[in-house]
Protein backbone atom coordinates (compact mmCIF):
# COMPACT_ATOMS: atom_id res chain seq x y z
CA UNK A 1 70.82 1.95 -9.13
CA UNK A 2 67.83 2.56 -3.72
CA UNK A 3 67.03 -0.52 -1.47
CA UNK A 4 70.10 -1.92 0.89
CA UNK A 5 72.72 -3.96 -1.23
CA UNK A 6 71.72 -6.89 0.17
CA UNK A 7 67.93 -6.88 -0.98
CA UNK A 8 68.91 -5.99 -4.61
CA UNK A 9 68.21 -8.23 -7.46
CA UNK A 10 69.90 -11.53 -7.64
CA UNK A 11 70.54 -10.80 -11.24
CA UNK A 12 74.42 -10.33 -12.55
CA UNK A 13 74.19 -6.50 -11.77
CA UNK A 14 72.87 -7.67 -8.10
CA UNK A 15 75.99 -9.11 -7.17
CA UNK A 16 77.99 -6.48 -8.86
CA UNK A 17 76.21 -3.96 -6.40
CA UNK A 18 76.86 -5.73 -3.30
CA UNK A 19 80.47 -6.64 -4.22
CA UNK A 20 81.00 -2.67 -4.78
CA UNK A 21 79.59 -1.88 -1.58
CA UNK A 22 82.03 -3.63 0.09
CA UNK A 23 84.74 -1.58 -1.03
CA UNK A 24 83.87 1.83 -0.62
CA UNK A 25 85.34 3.01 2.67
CA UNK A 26 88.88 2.42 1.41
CA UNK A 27 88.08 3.64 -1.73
CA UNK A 28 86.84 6.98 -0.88
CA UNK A 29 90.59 8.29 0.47
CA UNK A 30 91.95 6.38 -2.44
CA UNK A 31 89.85 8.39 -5.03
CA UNK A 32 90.13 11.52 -3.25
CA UNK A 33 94.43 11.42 -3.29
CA UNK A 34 94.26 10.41 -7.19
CA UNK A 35 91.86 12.89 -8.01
CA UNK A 36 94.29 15.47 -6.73
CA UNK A 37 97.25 14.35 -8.15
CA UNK A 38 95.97 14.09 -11.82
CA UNK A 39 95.44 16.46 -14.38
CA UNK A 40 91.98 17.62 -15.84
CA UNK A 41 90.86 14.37 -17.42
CA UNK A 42 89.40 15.59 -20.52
CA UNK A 43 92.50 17.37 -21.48
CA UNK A 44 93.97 13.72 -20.77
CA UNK A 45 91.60 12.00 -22.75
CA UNK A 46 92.19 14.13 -25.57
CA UNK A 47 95.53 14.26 -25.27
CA UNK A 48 96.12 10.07 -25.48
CA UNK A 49 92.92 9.98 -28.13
CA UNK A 50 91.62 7.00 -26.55
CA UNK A 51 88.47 6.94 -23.41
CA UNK A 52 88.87 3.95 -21.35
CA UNK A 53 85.42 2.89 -20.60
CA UNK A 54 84.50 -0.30 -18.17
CA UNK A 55 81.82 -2.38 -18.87
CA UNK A 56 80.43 -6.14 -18.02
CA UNK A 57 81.11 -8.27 -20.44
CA UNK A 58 79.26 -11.33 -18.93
CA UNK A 59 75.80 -9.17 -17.98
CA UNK A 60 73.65 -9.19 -21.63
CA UNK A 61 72.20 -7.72 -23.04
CA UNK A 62 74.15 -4.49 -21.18
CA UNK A 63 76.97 -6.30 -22.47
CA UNK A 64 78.46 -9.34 -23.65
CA UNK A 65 80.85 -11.06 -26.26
CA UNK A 66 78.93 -11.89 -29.77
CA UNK A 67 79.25 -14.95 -31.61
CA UNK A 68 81.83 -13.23 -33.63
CA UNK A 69 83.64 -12.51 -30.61
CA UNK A 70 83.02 -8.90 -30.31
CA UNK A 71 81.69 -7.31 -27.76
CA UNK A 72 77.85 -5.71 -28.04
CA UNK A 73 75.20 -4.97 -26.19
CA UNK A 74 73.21 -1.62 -24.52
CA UNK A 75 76.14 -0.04 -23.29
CA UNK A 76 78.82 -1.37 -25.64
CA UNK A 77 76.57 0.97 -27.85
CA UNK A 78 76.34 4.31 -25.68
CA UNK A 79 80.60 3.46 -25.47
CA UNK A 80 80.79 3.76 -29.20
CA UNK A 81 78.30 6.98 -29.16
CA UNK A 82 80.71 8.47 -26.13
CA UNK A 83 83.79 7.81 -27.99
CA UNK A 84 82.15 9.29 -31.08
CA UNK A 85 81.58 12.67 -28.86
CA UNK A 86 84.82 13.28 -27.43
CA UNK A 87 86.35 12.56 -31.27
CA UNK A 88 88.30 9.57 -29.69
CA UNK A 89 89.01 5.76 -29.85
CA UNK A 90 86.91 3.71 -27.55
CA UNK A 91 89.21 1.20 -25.32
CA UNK A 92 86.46 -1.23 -23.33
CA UNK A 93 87.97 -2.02 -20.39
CA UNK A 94 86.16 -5.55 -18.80
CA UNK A 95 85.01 -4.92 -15.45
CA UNK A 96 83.26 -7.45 -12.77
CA UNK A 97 82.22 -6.15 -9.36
CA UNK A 98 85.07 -6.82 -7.37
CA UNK A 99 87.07 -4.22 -9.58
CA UNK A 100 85.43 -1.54 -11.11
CA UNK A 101 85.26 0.85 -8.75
CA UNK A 102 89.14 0.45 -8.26
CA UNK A 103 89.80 0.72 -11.66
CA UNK A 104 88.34 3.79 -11.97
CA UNK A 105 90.69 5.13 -8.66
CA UNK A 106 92.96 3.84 -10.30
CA UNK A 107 92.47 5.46 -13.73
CA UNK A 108 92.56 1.95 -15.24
CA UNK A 109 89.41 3.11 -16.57
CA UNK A 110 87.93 7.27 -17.18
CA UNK A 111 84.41 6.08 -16.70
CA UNK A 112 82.29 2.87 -15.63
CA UNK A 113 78.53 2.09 -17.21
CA UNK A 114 75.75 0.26 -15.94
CA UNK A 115 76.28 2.37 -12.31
CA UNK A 116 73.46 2.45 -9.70
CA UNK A 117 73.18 6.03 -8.32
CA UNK A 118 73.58 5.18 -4.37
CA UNK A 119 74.11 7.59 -1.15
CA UNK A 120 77.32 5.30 -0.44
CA UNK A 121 78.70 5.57 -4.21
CA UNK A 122 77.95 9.64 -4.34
CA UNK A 123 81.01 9.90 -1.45
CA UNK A 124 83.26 7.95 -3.60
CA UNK A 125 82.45 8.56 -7.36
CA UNK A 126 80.09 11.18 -9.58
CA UNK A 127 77.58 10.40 -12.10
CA UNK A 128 75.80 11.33 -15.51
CA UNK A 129 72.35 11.85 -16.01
CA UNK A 130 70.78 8.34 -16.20
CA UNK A 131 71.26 6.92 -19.57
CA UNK A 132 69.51 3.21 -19.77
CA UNK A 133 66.82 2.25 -17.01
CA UNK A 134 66.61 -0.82 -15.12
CA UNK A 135 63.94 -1.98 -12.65
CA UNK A 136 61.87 -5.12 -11.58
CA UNK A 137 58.90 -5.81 -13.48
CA UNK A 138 55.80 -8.20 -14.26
CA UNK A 139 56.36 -10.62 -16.80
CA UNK A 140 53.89 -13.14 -18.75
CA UNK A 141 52.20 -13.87 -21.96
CA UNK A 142 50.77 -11.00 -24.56
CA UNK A 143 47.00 -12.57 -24.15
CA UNK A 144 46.65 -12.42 -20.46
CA UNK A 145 45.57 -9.38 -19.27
CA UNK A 146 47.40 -7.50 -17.01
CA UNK A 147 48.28 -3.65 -16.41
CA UNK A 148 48.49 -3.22 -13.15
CA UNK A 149 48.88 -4.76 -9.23
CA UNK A 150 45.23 -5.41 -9.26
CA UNK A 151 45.79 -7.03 -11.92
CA UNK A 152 47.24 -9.86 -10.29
CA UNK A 153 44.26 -10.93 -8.18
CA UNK A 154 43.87 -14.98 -8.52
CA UNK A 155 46.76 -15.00 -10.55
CA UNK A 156 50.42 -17.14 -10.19
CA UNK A 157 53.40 -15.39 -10.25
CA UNK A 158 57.10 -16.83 -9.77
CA UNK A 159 59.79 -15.41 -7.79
CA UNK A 160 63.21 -16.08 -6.37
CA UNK A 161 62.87 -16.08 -2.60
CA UNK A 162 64.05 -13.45 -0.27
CA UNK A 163 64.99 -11.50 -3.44
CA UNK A 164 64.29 -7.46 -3.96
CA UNK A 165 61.52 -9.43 -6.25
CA UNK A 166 59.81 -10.93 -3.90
CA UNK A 167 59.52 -8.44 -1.76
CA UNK A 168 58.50 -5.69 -4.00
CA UNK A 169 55.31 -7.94 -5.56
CA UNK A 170 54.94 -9.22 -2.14
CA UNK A 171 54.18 -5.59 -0.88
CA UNK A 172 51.50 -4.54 -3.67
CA UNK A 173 50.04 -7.87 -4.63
CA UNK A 174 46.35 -8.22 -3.82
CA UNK A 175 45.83 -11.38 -0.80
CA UNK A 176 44.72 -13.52 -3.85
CA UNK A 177 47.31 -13.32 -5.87
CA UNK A 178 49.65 -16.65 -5.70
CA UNK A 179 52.92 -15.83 -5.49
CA UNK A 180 55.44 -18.97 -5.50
CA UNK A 181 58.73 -18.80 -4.72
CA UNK A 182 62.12 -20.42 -5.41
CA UNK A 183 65.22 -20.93 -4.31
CA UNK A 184 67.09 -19.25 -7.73
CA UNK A 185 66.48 -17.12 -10.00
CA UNK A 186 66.83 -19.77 -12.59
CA UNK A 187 63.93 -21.81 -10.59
CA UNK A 188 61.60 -18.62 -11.14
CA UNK A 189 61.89 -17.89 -14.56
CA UNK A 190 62.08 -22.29 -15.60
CA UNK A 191 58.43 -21.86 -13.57
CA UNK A 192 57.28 -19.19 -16.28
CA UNK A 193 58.34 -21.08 -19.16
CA UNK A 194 57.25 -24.04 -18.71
CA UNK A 195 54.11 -23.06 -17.42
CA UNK A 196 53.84 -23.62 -13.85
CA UNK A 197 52.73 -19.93 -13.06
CA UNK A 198 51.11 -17.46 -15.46
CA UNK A 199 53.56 -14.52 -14.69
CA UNK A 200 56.96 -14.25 -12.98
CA UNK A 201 59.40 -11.03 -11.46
CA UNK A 202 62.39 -10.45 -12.85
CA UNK A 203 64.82 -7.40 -14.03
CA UNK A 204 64.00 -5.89 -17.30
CA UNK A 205 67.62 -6.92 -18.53
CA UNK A 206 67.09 -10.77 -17.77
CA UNK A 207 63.41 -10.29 -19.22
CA UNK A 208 64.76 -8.37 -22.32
CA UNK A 209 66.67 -11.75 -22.69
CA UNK A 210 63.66 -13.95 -22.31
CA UNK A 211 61.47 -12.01 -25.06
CA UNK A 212 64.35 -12.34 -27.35
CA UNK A 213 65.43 -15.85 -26.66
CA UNK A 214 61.72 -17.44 -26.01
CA UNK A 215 59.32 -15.99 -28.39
CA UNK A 216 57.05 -19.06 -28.68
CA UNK A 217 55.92 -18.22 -24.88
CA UNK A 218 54.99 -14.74 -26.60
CA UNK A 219 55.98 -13.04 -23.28
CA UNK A 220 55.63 -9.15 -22.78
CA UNK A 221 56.31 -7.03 -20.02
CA UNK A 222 53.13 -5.90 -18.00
CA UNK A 223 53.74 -2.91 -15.62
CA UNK A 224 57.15 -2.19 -13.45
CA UNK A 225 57.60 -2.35 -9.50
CA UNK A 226 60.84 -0.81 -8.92
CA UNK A 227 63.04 1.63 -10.72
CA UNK A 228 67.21 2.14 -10.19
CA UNK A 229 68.42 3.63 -13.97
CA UNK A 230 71.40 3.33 -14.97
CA UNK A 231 74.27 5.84 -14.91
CA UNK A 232 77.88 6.79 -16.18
CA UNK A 233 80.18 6.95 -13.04
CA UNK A 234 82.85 9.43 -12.86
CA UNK A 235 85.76 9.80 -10.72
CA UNK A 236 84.85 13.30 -8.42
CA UNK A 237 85.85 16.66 -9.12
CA UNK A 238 86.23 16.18 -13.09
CA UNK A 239 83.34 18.32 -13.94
CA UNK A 240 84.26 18.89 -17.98
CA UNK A 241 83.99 15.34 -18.48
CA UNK A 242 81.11 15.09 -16.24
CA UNK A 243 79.24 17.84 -18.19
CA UNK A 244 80.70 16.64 -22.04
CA UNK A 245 79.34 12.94 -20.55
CA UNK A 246 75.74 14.89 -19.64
CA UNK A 247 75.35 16.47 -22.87
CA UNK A 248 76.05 13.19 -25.07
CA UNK A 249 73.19 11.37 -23.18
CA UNK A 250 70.85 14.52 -23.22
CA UNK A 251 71.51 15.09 -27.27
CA UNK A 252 71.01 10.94 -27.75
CA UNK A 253 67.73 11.19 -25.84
CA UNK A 254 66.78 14.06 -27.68
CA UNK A 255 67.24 12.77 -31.09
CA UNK A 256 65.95 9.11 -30.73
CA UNK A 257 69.19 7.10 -30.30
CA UNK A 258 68.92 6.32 -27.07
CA UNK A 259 65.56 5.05 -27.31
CA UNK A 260 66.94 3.02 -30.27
CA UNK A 261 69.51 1.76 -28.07
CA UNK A 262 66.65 0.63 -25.72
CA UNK A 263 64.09 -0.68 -28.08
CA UNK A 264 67.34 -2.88 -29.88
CA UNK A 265 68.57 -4.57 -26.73
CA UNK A 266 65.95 -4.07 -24.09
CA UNK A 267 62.65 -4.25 -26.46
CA UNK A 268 61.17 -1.93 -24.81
CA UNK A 269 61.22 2.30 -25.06
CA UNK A 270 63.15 4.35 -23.85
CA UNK A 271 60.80 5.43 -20.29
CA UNK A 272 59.63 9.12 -20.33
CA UNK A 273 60.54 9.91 -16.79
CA UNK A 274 64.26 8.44 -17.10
């Protein structure tokens, strides 16, 4: 999960990203010394019978609290389906961006989800194969036709300005197209809703939220712009965990669950090329 920081998404994981970036100098020596000092951390997470995993808690439908006040969401699953693999207790640890990446230096945590895969981040911290994908795409309702950037010729779609949005439909929309744009996030997506513009540009987690919150604007997601999938980070030089983490994805992929995971939080399939 790539662009610079600054241009990414304005959406919760956005600001998680650019908040994380921030930190990484200092974090790099800091991961590097703890590595060193621990033992293998399989052999610790066995040992304890508990995997310490750190999620959002305030970034649905990744993750969030339930009105029964549990946590659930996307990766609140694949931390029950980790835990089930190593034959341990799941402990979710709640993360925001300031602190995850120094909770897992720390060992607060033995692995972070919903990670962007990032030149910076592969100095500090290593990661599974992707696991959930998230990119920008097209929004609008089921009867309007549209596949593809052509598509959008004559037609009015709603942005946040200056975002990674508006830059990516900015680039491949045809000169007709009418892109308006707002100050927020919020501003775009009100703009869709209500009806001011036909389509709009968001992530496929705050659309995912949309189809399942607004179905009387029958909204369906028409083609994506830019892809950044999701990944398990790992503290470096672990490489049984890394590789027990690997084969839990690859063996959920393979059998379905994953894309069940997907189709039950992001409504949407798992992609092929993930």
């Amino acid at each position: 999960m790539h662009q610079p920081q600054v241009l990414k998404s304005t959406t919760r994981r956005g600001f998680a990203a650019l908040a994380a970036a921030l930190a990484f100098t200092s974090l790099g020596a800091l991961c590097a010394f703890s590595s060193a000092a621990r033992a293998d951390a399989l052999d610790d997470i066995a040992k304890s019978g508990t995997v310490r995993i750190g999620v959002f808690m305030d970034y649905p439908p990744f993750g969030s609290i339930g009105p029964d006040m549990k946590p659930m969401g996307y990766d609140i699953d694949v931390a029950d389906l980790i835990g089930k693999s190593l034959n341990v207790k799941v402990e979710l640890v709640p993360v925001t961006g300031d602190n995850r990446m120094a909770y897992l230096a720390g060992h607060k945590t033995d692995m972070l989800l919903s990670v962007g895969q990032t030149p910076e981040r592969e100095k500090v911290i290593d990661f599974s194969q992707p696991y959930a994908p998230y990119y920008l795409a097209v929004f609008g309702p089921k009867a309007l036709p549209v596949k593809n950037a052509g598509d959008l010729a004559g037609k009015s779609v709603s942005v946040a300005r200056g975002t990674l949005e508006d830059l990516s439909v900015s680039k491949i929309a045809p000169p007709t197209a009418i892109i308006k744009r707002f100050d927020d996030p919020n501003g775009a997506i009100s703009a869709f809703l209500s009806g001011q513009v036909q389509l709009m540009v968001v992530g496929n987690d705050v659309g995912a939220t949309i189809l399942a919150r607004h179905p009387a604007n029958d909204p369906e997601q028409k083609f994506s712009l830019f892809s950044s999938p999701d990944h398990v980070g790992l503290n470096k030089n672990e490489p049984r965990l890394k590789q027990k983490v690997d084969e839990t994805i690859a063996k959920a992929r393979k059998d379905g669950t994953m894309n069940a995971i997907s189709q039950k939080w992001l409504r949407a399939p798992l992609p092929a090329d993930l």
